[in-house]
C-alpha atoms as a PDB file:
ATOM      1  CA  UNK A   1     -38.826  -3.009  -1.488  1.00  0.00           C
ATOM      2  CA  UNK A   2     -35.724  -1.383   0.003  1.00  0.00           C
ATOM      3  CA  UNK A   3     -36.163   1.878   1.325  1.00  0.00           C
ATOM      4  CA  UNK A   4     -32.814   4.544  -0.445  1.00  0.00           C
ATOM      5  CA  UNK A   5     -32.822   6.771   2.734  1.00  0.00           C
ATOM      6  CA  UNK A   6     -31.405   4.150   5.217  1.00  0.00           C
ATOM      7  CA  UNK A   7     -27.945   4.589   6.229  1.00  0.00           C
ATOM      8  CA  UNK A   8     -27.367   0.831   5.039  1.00  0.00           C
ATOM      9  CA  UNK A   9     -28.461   1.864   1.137  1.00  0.00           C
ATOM     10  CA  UNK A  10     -26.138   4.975   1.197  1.00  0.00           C
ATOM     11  CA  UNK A  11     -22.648   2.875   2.415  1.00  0.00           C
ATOM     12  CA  UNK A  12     -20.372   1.389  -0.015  1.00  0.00           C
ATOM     13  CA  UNK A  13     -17.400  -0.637   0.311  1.00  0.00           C
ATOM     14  CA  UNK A  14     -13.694   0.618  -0.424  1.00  0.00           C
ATOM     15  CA  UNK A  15     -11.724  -3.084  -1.384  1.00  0.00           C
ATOM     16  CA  UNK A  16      -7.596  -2.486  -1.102  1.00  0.00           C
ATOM     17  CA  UNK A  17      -5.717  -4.714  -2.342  1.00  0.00           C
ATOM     18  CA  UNK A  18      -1.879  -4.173  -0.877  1.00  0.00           C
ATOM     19  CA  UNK A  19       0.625  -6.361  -2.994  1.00  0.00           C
ATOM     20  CA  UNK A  20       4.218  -6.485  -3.481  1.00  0.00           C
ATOM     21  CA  UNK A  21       6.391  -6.552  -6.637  1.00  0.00           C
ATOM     22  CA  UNK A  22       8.295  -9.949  -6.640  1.00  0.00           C
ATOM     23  CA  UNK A  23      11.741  -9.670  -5.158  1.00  0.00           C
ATOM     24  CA  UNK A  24      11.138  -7.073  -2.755  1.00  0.00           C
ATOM     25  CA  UNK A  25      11.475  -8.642   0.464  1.00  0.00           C
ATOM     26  CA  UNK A  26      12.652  -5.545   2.162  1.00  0.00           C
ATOM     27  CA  UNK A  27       9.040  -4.258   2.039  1.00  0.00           C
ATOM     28  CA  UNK A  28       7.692  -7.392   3.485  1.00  0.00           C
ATOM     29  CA  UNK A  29       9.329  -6.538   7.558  1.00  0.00           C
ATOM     30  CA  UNK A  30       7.175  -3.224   7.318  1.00  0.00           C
ATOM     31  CA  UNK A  31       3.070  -3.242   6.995  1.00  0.00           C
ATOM     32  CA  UNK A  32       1.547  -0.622   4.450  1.00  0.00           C
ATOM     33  CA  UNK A  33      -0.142   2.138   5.467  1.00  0.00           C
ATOM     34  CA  UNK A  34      -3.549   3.647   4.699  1.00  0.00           C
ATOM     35  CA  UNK A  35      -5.059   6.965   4.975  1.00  0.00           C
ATOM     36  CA  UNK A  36      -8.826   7.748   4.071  1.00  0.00           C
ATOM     37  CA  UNK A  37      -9.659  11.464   3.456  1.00  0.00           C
ATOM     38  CA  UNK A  38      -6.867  12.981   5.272  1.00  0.00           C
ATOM     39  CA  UNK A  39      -7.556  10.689   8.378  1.00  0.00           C
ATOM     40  CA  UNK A  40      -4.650   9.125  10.539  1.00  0.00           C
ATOM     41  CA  UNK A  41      -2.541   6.521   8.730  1.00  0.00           C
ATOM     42  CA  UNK A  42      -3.789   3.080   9.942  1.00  0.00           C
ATOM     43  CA  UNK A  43      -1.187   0.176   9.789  1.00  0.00           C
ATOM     44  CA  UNK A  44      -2.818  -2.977   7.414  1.00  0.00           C
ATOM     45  CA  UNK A  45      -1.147  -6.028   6.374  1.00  0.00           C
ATOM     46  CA  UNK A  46      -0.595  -7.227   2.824  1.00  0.00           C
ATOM     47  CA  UNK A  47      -3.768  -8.716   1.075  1.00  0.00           C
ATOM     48  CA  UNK A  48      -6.778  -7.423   0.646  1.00  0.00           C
ATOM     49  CA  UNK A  49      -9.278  -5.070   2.692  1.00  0.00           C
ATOM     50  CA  UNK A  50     -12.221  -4.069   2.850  1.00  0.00           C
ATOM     51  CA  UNK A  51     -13.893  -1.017   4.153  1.00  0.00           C
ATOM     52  CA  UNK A  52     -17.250   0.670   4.795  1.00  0.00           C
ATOM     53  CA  UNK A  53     -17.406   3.961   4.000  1.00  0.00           C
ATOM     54  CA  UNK A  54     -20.687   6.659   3.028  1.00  0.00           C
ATOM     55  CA  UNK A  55     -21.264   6.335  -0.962  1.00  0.00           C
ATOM     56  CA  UNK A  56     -19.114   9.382  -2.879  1.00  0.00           C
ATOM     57  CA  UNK A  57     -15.533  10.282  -3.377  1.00  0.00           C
ATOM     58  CA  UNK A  58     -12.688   9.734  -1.260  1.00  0.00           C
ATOM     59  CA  UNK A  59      -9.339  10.095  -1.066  1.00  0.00           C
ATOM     60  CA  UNK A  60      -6.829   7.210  -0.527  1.00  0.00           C
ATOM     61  CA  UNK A  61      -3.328   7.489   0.056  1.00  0.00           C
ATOM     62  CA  UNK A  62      -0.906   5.188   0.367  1.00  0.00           C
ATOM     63  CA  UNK A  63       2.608   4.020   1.386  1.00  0.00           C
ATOM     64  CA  UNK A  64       5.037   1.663   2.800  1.00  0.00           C
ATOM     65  CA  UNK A  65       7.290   2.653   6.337  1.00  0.00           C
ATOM     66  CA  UNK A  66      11.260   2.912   5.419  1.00  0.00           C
ATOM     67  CA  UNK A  67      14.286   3.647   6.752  1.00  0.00           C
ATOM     68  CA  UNK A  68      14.699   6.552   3.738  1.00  0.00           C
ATOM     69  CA  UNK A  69      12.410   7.731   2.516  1.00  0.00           C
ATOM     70  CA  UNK A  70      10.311   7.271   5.687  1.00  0.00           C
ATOM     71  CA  UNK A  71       7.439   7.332   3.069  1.00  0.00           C
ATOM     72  CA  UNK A  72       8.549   5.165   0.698  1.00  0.00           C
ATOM     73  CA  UNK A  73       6.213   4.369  -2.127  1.00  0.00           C
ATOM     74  CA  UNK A  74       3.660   7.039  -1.750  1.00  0.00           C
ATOM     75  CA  UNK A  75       0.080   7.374  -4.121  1.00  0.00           C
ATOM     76  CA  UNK A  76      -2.754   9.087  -3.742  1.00  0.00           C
ATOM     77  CA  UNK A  77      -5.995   8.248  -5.713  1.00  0.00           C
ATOM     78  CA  UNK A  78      -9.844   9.455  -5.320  1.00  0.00           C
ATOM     79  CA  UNK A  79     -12.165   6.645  -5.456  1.00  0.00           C
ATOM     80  CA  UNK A  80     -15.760   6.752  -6.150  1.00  0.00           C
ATOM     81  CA  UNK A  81     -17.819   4.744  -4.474  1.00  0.00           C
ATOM     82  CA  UNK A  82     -21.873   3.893  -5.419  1.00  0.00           C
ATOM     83  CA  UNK A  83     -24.115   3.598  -2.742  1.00  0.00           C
ATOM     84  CA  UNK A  84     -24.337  -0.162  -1.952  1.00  0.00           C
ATOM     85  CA  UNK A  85     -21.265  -1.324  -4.342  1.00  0.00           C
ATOM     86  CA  UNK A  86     -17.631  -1.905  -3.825  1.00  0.00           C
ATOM     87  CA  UNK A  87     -15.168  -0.344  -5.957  1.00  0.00           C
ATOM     88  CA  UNK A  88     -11.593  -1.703  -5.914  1.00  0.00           C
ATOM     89  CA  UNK A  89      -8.255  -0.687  -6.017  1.00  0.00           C
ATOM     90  CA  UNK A  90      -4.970  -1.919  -5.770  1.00  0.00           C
ATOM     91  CA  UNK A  91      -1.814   0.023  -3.946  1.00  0.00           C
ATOM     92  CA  UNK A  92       1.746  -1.920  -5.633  1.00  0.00           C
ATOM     93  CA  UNK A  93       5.080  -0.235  -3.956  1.00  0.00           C
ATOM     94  CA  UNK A  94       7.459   0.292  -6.311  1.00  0.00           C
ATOM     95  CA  UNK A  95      10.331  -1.296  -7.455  1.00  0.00           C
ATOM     96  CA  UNK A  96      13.069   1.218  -5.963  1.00  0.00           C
ATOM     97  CA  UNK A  97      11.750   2.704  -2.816  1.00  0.00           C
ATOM     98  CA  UNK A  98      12.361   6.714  -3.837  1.00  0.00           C
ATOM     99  CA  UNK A  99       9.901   5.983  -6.751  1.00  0.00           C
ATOM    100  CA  UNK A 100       6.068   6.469  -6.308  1.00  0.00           C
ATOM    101  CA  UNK A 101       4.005   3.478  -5.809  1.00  0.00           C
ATOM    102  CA  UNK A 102       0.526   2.293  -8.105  1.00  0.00           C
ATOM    103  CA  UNK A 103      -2.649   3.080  -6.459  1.00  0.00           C
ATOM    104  CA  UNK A 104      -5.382   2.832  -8.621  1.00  0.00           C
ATOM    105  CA  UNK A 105      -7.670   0.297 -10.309  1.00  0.00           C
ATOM    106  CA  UNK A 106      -6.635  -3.604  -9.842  1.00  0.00           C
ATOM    107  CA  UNK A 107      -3.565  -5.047 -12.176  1.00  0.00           C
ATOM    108  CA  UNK A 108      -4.949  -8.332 -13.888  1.00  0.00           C
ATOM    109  CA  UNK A 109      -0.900  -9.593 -14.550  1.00  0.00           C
ATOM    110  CA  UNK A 110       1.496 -10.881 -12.506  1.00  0.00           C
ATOM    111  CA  UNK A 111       4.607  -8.534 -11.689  1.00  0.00           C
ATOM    112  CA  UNK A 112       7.348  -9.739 -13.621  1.00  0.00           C
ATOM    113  CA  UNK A 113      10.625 -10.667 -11.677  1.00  0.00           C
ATOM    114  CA  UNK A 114      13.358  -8.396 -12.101  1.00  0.00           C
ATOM    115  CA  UNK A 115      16.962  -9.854 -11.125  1.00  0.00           C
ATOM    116  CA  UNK A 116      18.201  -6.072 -11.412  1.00  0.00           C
ATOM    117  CA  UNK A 117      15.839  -5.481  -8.341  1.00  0.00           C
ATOM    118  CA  UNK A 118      16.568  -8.812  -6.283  1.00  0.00           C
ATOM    119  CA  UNK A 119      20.289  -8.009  -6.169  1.00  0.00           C
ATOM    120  CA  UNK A 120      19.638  -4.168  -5.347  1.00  0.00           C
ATOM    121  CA  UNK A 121      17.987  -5.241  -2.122  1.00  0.00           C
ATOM    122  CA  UNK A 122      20.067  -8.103  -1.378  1.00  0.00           C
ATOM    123  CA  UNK A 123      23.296  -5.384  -1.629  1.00  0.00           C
ATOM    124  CA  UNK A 124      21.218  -3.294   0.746  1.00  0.00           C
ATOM    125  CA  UNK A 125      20.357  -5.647   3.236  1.00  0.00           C
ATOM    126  CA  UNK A 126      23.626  -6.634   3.084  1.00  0.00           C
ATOM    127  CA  UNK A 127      24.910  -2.996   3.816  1.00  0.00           C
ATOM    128  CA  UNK A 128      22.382  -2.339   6.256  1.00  0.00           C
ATOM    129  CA  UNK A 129      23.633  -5.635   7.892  1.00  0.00           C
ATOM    130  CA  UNK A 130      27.104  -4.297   8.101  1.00  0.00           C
ATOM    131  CA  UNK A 131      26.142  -1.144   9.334  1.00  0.00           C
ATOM    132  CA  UNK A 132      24.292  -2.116  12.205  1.00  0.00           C
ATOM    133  CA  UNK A 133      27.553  -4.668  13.047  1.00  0.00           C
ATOM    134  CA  UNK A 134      29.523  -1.818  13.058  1.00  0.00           C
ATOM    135  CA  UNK A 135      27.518   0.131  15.273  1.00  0.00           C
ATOM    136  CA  UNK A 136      26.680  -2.701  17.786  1.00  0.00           C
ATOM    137  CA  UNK A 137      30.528  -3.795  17.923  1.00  0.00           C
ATOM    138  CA  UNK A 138      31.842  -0.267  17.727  1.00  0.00           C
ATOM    139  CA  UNK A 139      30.355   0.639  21.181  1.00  0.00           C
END
């Protein structure tokens, strides 16, 4: 018999799931970020997480470190979580980094590839490339 006032049987588990869209390599030289209620943002790599936290609602917020927007990517969702259960979500950038980002429950399909995308990052790794030549050699 399990006693319901023990601090074990009134945790639950918060399971994040940070993945990125296919061709978005950009995203892949920065690690998400992950607040809980309003706490400071703690840095977590790609893949999946989990953490304790006290059964009830909380607030998650998410987002990926960029040049501009230095948010880019940003969702917010309130989770409920059942004393001794998990619940699980999944936080997906988006494609363009002004857009918001998917945080929410867990996306059974694969992200499709999008060429469009590939060659929007490639031009702006290119051009941020070229800029940072410049500036080095222009000194």
């Amino acid at each position: 018999m399990t006693d319901d006032s023990s601090p074990a049987a009134r945790e639950g588990t918060v399971s994040v799931t940070f993945s990125r869209p296919t061709g978005t390599f950009l995203y892949a030289a920065s690690k998400p970020r992950l607040s809980l209620d309003g706490g400071d943002p703690v840095a977590l790599s790609w893949g999946t997480h989990r953490l304790p936290v006290a059964a009830g609602r909380h607030r998650v917020q998410a987002w990926v470190p960029y040049l501009l927007p230095r948010r880019a990517g940003r969702a917010e969702a309130v989770v409920a979580v059942a004393s001794g259960r998990t619940a699980e979500i999944e936080y997906v950038p988006p494609l363009v980094t002004f857009a918001k980002g998917h945080l929410g429950a867990p996306s059974r399909r694969k992200a499709k590839r999008s060429s469009a995308v590939m060659v929007f990052n490639g031009v702006a790794a290119v051009l941020f490339v070229l800029m940072l030549a410049v500036t080095i050699l222009g000194r």
